[in-house]
C-alpha atoms as a PDB file:
ATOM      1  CA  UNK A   1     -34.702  35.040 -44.478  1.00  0.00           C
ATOM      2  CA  UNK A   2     -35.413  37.089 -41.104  1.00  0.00           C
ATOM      3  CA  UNK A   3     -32.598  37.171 -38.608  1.00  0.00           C
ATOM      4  CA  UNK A   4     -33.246  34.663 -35.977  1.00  0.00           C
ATOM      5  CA  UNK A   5     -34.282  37.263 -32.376  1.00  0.00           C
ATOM      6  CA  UNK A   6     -32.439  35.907 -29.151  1.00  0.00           C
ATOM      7  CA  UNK A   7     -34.296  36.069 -25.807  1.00  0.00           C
ATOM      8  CA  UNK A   8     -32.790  38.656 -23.590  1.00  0.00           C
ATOM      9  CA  UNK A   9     -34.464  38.208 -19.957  1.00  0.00           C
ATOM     10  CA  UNK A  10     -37.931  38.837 -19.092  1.00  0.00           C
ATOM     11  CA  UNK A  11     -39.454  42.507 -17.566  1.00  0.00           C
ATOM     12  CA  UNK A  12     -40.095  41.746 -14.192  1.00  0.00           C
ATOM     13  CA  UNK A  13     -40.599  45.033 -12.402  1.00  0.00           C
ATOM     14  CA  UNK A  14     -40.723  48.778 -12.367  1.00  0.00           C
ATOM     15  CA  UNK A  15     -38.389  51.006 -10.839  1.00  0.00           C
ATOM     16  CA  UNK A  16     -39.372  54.314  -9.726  1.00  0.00           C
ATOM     17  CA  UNK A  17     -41.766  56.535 -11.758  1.00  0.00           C
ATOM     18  CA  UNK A  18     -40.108  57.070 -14.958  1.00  0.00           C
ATOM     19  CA  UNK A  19     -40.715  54.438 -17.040  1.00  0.00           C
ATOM     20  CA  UNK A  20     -37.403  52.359 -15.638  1.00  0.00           C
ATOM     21  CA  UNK A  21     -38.218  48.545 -15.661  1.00  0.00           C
ATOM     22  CA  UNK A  22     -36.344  45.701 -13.743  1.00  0.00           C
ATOM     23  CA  UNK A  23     -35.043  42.766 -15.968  1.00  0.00           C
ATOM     24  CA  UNK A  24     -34.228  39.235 -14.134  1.00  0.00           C
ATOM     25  CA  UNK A  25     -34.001  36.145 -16.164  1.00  0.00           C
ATOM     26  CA  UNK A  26     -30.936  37.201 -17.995  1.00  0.00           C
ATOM     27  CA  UNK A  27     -29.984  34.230 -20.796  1.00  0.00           C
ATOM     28  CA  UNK A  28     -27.162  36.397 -21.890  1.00  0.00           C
ATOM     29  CA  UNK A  29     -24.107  37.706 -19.002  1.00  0.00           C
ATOM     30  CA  UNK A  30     -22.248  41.132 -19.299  1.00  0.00           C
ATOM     31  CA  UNK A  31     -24.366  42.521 -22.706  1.00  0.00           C
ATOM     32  CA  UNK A  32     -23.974  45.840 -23.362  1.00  0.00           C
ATOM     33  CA  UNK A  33     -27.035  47.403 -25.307  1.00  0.00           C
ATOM     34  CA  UNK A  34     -26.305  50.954 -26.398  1.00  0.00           C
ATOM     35  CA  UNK A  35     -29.014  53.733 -26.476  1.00  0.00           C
ATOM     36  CA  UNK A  36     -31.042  53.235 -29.649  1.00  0.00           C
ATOM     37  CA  UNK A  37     -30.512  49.762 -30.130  1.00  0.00           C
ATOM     38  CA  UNK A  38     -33.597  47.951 -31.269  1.00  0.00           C
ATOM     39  CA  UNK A  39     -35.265  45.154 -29.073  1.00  0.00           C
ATOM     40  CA  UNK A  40     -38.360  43.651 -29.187  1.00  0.00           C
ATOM     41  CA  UNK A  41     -40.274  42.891 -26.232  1.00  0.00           C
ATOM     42  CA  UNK A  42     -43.209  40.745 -26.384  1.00  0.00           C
ATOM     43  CA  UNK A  43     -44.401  37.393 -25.110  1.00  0.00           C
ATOM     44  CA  UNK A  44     -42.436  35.947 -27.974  1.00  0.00           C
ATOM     45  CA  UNK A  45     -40.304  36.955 -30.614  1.00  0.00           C
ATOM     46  CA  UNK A  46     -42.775  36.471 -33.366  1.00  0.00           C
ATOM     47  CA  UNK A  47     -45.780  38.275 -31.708  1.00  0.00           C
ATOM     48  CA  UNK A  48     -43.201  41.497 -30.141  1.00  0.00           C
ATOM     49  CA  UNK A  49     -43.144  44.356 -31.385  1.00  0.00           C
ATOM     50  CA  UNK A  50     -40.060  46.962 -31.809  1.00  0.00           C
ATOM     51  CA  UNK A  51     -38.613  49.487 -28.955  1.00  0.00           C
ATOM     52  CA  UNK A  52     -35.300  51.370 -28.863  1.00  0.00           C
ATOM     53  CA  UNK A  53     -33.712  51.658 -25.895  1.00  0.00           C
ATOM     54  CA  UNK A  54     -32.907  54.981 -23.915  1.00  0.00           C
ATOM     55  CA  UNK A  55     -30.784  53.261 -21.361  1.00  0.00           C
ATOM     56  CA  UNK A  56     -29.348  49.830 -20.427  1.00  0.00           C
ATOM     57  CA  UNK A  57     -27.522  49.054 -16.971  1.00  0.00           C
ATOM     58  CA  UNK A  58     -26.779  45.015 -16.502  1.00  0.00           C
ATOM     59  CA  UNK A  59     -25.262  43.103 -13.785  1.00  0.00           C
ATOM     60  CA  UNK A  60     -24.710  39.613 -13.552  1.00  0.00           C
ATOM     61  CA  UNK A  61     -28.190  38.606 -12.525  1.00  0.00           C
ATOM     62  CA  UNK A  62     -30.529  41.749 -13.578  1.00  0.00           C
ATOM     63  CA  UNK A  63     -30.783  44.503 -15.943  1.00  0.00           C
ATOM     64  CA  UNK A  64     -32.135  48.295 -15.422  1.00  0.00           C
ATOM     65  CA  UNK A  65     -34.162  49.308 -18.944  1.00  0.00           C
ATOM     66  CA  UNK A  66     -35.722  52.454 -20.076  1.00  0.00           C
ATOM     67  CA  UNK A  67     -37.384  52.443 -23.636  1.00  0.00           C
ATOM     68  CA  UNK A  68     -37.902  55.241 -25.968  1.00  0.00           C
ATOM     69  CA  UNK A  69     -41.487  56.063 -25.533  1.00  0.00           C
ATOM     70  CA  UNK A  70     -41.749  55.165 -21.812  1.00  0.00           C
ATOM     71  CA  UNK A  71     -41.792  57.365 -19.733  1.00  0.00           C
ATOM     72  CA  UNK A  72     -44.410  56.708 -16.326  1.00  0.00           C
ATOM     73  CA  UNK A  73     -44.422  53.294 -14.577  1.00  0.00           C
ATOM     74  CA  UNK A  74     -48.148  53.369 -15.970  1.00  0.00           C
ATOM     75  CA  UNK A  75     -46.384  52.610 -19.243  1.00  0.00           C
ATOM     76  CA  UNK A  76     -44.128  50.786 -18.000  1.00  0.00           C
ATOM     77  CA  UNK A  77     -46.724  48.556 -16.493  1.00  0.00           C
ATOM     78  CA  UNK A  78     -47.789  46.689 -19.606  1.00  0.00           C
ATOM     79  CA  UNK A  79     -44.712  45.553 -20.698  1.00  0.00           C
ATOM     80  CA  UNK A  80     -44.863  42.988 -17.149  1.00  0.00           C
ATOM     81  CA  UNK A  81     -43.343  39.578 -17.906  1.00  0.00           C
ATOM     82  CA  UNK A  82     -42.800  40.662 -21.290  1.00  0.00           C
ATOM     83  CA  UNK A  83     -39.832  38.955 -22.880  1.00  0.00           C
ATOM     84  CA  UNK A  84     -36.846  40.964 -24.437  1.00  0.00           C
ATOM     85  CA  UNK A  85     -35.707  40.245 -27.654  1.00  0.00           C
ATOM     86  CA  UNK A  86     -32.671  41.359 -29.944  1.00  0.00           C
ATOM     87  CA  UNK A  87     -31.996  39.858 -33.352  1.00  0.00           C
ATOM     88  CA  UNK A  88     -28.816  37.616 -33.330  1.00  0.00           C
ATOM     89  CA  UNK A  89     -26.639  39.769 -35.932  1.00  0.00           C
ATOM     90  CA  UNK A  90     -27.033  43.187 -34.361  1.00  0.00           C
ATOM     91  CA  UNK A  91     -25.903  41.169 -31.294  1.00  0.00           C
ATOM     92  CA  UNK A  92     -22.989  39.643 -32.220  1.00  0.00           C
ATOM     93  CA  UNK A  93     -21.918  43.196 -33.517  1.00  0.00           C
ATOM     94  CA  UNK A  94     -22.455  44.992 -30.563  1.00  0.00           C
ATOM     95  CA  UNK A  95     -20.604  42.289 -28.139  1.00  0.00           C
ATOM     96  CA  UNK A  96     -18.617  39.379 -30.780  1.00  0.00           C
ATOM     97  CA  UNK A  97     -17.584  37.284 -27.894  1.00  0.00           C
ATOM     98  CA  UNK A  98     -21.072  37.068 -26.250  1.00  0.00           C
ATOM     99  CA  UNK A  99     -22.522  33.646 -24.828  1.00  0.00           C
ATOM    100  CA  UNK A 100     -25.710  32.865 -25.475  1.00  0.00           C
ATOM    101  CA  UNK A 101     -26.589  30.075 -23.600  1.00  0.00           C
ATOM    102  CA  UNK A 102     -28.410  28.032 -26.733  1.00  0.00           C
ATOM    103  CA  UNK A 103     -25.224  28.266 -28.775  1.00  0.00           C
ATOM    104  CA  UNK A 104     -24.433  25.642 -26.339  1.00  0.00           C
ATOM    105  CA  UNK A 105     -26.888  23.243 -26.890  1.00  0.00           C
ATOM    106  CA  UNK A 106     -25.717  20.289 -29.145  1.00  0.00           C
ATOM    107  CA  UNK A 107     -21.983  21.255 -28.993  1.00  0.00           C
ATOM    108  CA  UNK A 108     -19.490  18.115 -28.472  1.00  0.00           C
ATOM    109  CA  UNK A 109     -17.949  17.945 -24.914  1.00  0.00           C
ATOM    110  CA  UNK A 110     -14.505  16.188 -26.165  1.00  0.00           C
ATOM    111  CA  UNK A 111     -11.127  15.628 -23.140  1.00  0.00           C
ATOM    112  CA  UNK A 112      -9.039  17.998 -23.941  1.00  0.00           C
ATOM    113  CA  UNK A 113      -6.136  15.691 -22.858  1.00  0.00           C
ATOM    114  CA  UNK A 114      -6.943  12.706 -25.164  1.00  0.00           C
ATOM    115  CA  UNK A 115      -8.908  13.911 -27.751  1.00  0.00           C
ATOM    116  CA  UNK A 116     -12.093  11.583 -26.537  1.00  0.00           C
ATOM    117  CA  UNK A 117     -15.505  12.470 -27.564  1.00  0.00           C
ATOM    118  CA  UNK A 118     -17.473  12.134 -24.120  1.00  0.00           C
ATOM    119  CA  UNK A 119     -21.137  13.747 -25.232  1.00  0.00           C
ATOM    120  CA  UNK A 120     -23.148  15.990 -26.029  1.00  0.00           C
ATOM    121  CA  UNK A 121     -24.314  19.405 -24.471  1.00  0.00           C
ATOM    122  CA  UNK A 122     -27.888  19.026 -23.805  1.00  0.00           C
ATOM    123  CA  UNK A 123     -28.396  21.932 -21.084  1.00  0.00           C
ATOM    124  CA  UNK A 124     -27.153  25.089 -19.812  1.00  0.00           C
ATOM    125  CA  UNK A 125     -27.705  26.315 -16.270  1.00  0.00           C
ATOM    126  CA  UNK A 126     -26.986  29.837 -15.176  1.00  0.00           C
ATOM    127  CA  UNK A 127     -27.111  29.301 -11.269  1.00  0.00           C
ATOM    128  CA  UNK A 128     -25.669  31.785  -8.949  1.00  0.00           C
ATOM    129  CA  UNK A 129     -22.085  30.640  -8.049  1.00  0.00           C
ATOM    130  CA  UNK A 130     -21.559  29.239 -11.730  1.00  0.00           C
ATOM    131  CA  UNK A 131     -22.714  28.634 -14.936  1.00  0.00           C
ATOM    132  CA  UNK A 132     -22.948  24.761 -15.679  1.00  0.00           C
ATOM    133  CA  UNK A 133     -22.483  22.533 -18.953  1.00  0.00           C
ATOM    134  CA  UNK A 134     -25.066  19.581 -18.606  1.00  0.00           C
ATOM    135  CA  UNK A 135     -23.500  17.043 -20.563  1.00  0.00           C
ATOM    136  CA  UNK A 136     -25.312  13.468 -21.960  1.00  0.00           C
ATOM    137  CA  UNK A 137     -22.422  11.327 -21.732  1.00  0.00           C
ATOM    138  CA  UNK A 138     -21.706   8.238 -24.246  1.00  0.00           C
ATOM    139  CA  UNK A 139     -21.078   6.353 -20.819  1.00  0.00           C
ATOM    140  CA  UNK A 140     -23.244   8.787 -18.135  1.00  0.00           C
ATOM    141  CA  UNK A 141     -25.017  11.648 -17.581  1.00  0.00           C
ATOM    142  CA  UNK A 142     -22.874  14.613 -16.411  1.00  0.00           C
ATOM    143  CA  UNK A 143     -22.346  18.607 -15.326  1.00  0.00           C
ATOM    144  CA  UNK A 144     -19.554  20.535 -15.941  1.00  0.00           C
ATOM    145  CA  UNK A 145     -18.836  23.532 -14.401  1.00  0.00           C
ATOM    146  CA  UNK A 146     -17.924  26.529 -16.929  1.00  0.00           C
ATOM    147  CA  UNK A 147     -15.411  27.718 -15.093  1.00  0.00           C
ATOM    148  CA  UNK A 148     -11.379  27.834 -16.394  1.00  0.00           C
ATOM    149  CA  UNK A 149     -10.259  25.202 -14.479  1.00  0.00           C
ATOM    150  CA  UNK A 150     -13.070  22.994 -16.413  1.00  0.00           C
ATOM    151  CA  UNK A 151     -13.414  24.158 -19.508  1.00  0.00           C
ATOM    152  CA  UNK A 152     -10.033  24.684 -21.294  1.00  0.00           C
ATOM    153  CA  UNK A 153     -11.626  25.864 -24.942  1.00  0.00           C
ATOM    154  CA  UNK A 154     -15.014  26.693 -26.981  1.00  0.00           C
ATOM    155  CA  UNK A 155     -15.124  26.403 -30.114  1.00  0.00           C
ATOM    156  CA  UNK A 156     -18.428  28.051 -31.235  1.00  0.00           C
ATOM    157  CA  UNK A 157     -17.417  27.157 -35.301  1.00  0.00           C
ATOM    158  CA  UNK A 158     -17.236  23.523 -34.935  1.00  0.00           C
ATOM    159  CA  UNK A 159     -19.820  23.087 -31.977  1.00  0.00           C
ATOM    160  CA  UNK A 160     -16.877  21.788 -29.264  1.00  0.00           C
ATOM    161  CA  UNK A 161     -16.351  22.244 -25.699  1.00  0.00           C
ATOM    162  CA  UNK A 162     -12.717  20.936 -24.585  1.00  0.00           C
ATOM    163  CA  UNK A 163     -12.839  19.881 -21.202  1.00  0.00           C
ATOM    164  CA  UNK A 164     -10.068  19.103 -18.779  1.00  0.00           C
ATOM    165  CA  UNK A 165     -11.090  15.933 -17.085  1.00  0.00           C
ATOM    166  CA  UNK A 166     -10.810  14.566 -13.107  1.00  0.00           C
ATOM    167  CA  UNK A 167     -11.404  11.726 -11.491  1.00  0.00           C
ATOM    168  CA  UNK A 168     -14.980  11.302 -11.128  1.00  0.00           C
ATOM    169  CA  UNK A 169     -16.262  13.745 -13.375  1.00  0.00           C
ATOM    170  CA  UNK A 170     -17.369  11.320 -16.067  1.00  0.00           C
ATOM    171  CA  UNK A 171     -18.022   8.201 -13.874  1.00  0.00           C
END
């Protein structure tokens, strides 16, 4: 079976003249992608085809790339709202604690204080002051901010979000 590739962001620019290409769209925060990793970048994963990197610089919101191979912004040209690509396993061994944001799709938002099962995850937004959980609710519709003060506990085994619950959250 091939190993499932996880969308990275999406090429958006070039930098310069040396082949350096801006990456926004980030669907994975604080990644660190050594030099000769393999990614694929294409306009999805099953029609991409294989780079290794040269050098990797993220921040929260954007990424600085340079691939093996590319070395003028003419190159670096056709890879324009290309999609970046890594396959899961060599991602989870370069950074075991990542988040991806469709691991959280599905999961079961339960109160951490009574043990109630509230919904499921059906969303994940990565907006600029936080990350939010968007939650279908047995009773409503709600959003959860990931933030500590929310979100006490992931467990990514058994697909479960513990969440610490205030007035009005739920409602």
């Amino acid at each position: 079976m091939e190993n499932k590739k996880i969308y990275i962001g999406t090429i958006t620019g070039i930098r310069g003249y040396g082949g350096e290409m801006k990456v926004s769209h980030l669907d994975i925060d604080d990644v660190h992608l050594p030099p000769e990793t393999e990614v694929y970048i294409g306009y999805s994963p099953n029609f991409s085809v294989t780079y290794k990197i040269v050098k990797w610089r993220q921040t929260k919101k954007q990424a600085k790339l340079e691939l093996k191979g590319v070395d003028s912004d003419e190159k670096a040209m056709q890879f324009m709202e290309a999609g970046i690509f890594i396959e899961e396993d060599k991602l989870r061994t370069i950074s075991p604690e990542i988040q991806i944001t469709s691991d959280f799709i599905n999961m079961k938002v339960i109160d951490a204080t009574s043990g109630e099962e509230l919904g499921d995850v059906i969303d994940y937004w990565q907006l600029p002051a936080n990350d939010v959980i968007v939650v279908s609710g047995i009773k409503n519709d709600f959003n959860v901010p990931n933030v500590p003060e929310f979100v006490e506990k992931i467990d990514y085994t058994n697909k479960k979000i513990f969440i610490n619950v205030i007035p009005g959250l739920v409602d």
